[in-house]
Protein backbone atom coordinates (compact mmCIF):
# COMPACT_ATOMS: atom_id res chain seq x y z
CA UNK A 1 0.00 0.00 0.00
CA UNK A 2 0.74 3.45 -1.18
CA UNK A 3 1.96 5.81 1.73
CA UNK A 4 0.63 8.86 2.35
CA UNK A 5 2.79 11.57 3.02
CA UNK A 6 3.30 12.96 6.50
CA UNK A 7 3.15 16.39 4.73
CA UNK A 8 0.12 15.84 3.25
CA UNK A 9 -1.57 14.32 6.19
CA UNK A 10 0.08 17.72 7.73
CA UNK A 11 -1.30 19.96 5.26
CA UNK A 12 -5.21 18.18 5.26
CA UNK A 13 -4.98 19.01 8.92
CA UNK A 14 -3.60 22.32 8.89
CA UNK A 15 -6.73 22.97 6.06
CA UNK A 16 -9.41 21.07 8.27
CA UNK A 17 -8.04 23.02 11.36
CA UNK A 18 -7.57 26.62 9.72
CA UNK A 19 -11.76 25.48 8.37
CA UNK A 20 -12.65 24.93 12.26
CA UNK A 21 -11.16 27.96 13.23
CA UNK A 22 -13.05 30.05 10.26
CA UNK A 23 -16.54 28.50 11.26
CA UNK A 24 -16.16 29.40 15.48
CA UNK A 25 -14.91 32.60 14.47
CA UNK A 26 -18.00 32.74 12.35
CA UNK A 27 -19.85 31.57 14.95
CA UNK A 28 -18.24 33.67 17.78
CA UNK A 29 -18.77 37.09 15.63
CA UNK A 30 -22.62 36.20 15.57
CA UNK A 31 -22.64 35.30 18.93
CA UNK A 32 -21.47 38.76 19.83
CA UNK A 33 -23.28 40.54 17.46
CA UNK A 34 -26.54 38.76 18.81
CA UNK A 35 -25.27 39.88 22.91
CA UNK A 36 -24.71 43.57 20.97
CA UNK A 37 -27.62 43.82 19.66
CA UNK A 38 -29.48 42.67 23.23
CA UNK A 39 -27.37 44.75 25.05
CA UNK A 40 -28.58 47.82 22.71
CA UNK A 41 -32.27 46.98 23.02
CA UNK A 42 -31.48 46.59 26.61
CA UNK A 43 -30.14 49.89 26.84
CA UNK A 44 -32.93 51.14 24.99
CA UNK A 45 -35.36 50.06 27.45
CA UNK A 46 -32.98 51.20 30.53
CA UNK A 47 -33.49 54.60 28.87
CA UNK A 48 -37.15 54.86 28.18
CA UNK A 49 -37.16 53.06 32.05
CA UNK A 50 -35.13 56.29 33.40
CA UNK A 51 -37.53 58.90 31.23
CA UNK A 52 -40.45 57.56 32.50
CA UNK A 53 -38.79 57.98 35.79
CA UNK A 54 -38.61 61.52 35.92
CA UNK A 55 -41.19 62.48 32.98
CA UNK A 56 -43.73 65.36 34.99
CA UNK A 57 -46.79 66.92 33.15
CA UNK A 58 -47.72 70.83 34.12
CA UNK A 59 -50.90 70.05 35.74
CA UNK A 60 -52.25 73.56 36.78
CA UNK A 61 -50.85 77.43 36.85
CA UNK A 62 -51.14 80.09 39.34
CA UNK A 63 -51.02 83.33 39.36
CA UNK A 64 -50.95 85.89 42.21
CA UNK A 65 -52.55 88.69 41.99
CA UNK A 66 -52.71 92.50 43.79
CA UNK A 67 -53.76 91.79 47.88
CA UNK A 68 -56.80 93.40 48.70
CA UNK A 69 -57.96 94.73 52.41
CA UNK A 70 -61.00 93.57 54.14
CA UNK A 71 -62.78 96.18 56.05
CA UNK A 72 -61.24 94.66 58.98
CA UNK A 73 -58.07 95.71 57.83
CA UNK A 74 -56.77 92.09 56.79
CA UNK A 75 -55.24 91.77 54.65
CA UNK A 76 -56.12 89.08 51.53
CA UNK A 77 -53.96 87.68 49.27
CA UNK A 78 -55.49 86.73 45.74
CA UNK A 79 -54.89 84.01 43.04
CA UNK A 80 -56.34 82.84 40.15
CA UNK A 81 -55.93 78.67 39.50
CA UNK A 82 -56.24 77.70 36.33
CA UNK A 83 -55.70 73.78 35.73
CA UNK A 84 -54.48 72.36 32.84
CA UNK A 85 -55.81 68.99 30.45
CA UNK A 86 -54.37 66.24 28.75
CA UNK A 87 -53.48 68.65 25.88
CA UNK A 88 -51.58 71.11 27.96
CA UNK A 89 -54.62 73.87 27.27
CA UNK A 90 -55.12 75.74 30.13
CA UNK A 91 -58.78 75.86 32.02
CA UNK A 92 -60.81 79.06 33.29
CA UNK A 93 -59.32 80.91 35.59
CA UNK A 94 -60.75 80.17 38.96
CA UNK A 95 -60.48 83.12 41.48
CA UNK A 96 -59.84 82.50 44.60
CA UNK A 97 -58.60 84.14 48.45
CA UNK A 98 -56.53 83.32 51.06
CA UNK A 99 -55.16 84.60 54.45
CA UNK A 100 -51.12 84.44 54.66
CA UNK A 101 -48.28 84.79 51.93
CA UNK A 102 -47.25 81.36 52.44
CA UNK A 103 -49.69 79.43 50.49
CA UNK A 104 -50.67 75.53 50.10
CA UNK A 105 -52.28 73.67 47.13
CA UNK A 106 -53.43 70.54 48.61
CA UNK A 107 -54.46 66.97 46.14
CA UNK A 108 -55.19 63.39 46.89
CA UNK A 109 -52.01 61.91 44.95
CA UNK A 110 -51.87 57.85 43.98
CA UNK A 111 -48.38 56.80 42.55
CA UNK A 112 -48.03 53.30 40.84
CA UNK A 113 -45.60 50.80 41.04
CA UNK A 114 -42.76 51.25 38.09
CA UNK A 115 -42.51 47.77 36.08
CA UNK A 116 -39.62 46.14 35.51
CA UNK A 117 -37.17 48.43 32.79
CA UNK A 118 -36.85 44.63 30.92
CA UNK A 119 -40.77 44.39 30.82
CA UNK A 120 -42.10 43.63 27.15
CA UNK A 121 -45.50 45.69 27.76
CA UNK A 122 -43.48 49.27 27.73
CA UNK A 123 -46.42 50.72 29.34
CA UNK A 124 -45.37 54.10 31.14
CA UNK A 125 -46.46 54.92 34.72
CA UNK A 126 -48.39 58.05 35.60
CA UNK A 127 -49.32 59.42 38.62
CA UNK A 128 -53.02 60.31 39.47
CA UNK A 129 -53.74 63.76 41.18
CA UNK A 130 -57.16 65.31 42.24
CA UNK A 131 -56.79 68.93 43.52
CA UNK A 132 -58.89 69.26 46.87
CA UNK A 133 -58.37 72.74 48.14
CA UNK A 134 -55.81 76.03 48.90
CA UNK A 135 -55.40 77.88 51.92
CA UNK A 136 -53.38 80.32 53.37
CA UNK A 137 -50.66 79.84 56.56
CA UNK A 138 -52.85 82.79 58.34
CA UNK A 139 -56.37 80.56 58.54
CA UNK A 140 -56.96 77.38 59.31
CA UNK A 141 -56.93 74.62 56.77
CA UNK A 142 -60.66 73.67 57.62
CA UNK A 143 -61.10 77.49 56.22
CA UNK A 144 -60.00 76.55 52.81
CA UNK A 145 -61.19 76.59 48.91
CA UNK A 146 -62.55 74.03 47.17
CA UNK A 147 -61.17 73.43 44.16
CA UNK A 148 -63.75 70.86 43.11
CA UNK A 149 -61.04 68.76 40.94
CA UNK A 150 -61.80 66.94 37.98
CA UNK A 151 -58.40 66.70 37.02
CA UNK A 152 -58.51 62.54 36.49
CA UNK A 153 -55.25 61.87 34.61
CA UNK A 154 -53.87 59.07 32.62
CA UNK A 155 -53.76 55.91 34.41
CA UNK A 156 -50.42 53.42 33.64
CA UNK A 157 -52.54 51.18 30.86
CA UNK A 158 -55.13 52.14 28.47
CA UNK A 159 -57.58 49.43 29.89
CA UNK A 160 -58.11 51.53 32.29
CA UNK A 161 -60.96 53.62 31.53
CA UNK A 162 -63.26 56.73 33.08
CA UNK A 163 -65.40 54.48 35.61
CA UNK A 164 -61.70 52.88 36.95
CA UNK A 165 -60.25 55.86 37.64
CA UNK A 166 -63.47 57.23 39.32
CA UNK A 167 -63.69 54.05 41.49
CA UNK A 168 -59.95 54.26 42.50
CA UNK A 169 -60.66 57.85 43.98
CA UNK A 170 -64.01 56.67 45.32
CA UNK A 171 -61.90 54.19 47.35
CA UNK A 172 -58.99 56.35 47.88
CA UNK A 173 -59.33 56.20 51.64
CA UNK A 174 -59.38 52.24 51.70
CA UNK A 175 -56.07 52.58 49.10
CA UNK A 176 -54.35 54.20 52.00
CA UNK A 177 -55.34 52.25 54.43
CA UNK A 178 -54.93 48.90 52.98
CA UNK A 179 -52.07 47.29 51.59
CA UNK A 180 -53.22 44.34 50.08
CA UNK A 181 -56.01 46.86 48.17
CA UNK A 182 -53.22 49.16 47.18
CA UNK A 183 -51.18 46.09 46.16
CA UNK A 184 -54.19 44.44 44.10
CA UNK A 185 -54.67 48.30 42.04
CA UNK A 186 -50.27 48.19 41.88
CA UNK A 187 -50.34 51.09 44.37
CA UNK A 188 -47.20 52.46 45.45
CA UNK A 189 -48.25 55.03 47.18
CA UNK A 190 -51.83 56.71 47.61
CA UNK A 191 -51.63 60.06 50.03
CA UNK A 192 -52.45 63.42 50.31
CA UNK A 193 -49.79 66.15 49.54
CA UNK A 194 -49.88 70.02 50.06
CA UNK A 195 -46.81 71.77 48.78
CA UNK A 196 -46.65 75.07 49.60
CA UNK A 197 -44.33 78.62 48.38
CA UNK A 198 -44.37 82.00 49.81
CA UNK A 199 -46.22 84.25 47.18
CA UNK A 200 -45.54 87.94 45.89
CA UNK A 201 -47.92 89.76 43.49
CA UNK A 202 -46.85 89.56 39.77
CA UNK A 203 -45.25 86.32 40.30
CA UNK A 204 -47.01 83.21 38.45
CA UNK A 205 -46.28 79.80 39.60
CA UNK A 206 -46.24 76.33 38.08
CA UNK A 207 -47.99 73.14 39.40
CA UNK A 208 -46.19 69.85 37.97
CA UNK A 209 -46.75 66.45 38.69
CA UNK A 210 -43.85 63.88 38.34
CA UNK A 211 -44.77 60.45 36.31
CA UNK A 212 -43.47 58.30 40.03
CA UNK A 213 -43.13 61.13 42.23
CA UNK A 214 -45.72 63.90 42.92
CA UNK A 215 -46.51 67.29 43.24
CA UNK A 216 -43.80 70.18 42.23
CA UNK A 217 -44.47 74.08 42.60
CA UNK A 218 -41.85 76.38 40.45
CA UNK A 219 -41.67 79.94 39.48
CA UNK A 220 -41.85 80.50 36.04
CA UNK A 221 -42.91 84.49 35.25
CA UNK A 222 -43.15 87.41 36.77
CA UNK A 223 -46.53 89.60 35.69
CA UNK A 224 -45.33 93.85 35.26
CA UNK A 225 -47.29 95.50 36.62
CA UNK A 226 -49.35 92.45 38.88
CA UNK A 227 -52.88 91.31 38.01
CA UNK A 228 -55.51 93.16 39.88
CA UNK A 229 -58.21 91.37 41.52
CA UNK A 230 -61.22 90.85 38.73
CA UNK A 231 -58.45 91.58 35.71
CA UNK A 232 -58.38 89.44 32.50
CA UNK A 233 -55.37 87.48 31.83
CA UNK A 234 -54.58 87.91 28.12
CA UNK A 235 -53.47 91.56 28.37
CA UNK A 236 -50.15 91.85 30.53
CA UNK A 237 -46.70 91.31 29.70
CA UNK A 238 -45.16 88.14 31.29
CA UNK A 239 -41.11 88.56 32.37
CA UNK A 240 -39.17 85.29 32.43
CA UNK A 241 -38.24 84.00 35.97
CA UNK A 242 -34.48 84.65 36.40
């Protein structure tokens, strides 16, 4: 029988080997482009996770207008609220009067549990607010306005419809109270909150709401000269807040 060369033995193996090596490097390079490309939808998700973490919504607008003097010689101090919808347009202005220059804007507030960032229904998580009331530090809270709140926002999946949201604030009381409730509706966190700013006439303030957090007051404008009590608001100048 016919040997067969040591060098060609040598050379099929070299070939077969230098073959091998091709095909895992072939396989290797689509094995990392697969953990790339999971790692970038990953990321993806980590970043919509972290928007959705501090997304907020301008929920209402107030400005302060001119103090007035009761008879009694107290003095007043005067806002008009104005909340604001789903589209961002601002509502009628509401008028209202409080005692004090520090002044609190009180809501029921129900926060929801985040899901998980890796979660394949991407469904963003919204806080709920309904305004109750504002009062002044120079009266007593019982001594308040109503705001008589509609404000029902966007609940954290579109199954959830009008009726829901009314019967989560219809058992808003039990949703504090109970954890297994709260836990059942994905309730994080169902309380009341009443920021609250010291006020000068002219300035307008900001009411924000944060998508897992709650309820944010900020300066935004300054009115030249200030609102009087009964004025329009389409007719002044705003200056930006510094």
């Amino acid at each position: 029988m016919r040997r067969i060369p040591a060098s060609f033995i040598a050379g099929v193996a070299l070939v077969g080997g230098v073959a091998a090596l091709l095909n895992w490097r072939s396989w290797e390079v689509r094995r990392l482009q697969d953990e790339v490309h999971s790692l970038e939808r990953e990321r993806e998700q980590l970043v919509e996770y972290a928007r959705g973490l501090v997304a907020s919504r301008r929920v209402a607008q107030v400005d302060i207008l001119e103090p007035t003097r009761e008879p009694s010689g107290r003095e007043m101090t005067n806002l008009l609220w104005q909340e604001i919808d789903s589209n961002g347009l601002l509502g009628a202005p509401l008028p209202l009067q409080v005692v004090g220059e520090q002044v609190y804007f009180e809501a029921a507030v129900l926060k929801f549990n985040q899901p998980d960032p890796g979660s394949s229904r991407g469904e963003p998580v919204v806080s709920l607010v309904l305004f109750r009331r504002v009062f002044g530090d120079g009266q007593p809270a019982g001594l308040s306005n109503s705001l008589n709140s509609e404000s029902h926002r966007t609940l954290p999946s579109e199954n959830w419809d009008r009726d829901a949201q009314d019967g989560l604030w219809s058992r808003f009381g039990e949703l504090m109270e109970d954890p297994s409730l709260a836990e059942q509706y994905h309730v994080r966190v169902a309380q009341f909150e009443a920021p609250s700013v010291r006020v000068k006439p002219g300035q307008i303030w900001e009411v924000t709401l944060d998508a897992v957090g709650g309820l944010n007051l900020r300066l935004i404008g300054q009115r030249v000269p200030p609102l009087r009590a009964g004025a329009t608001l389409a007719t002044r100048p705003i200056r930006p807040s510094s």
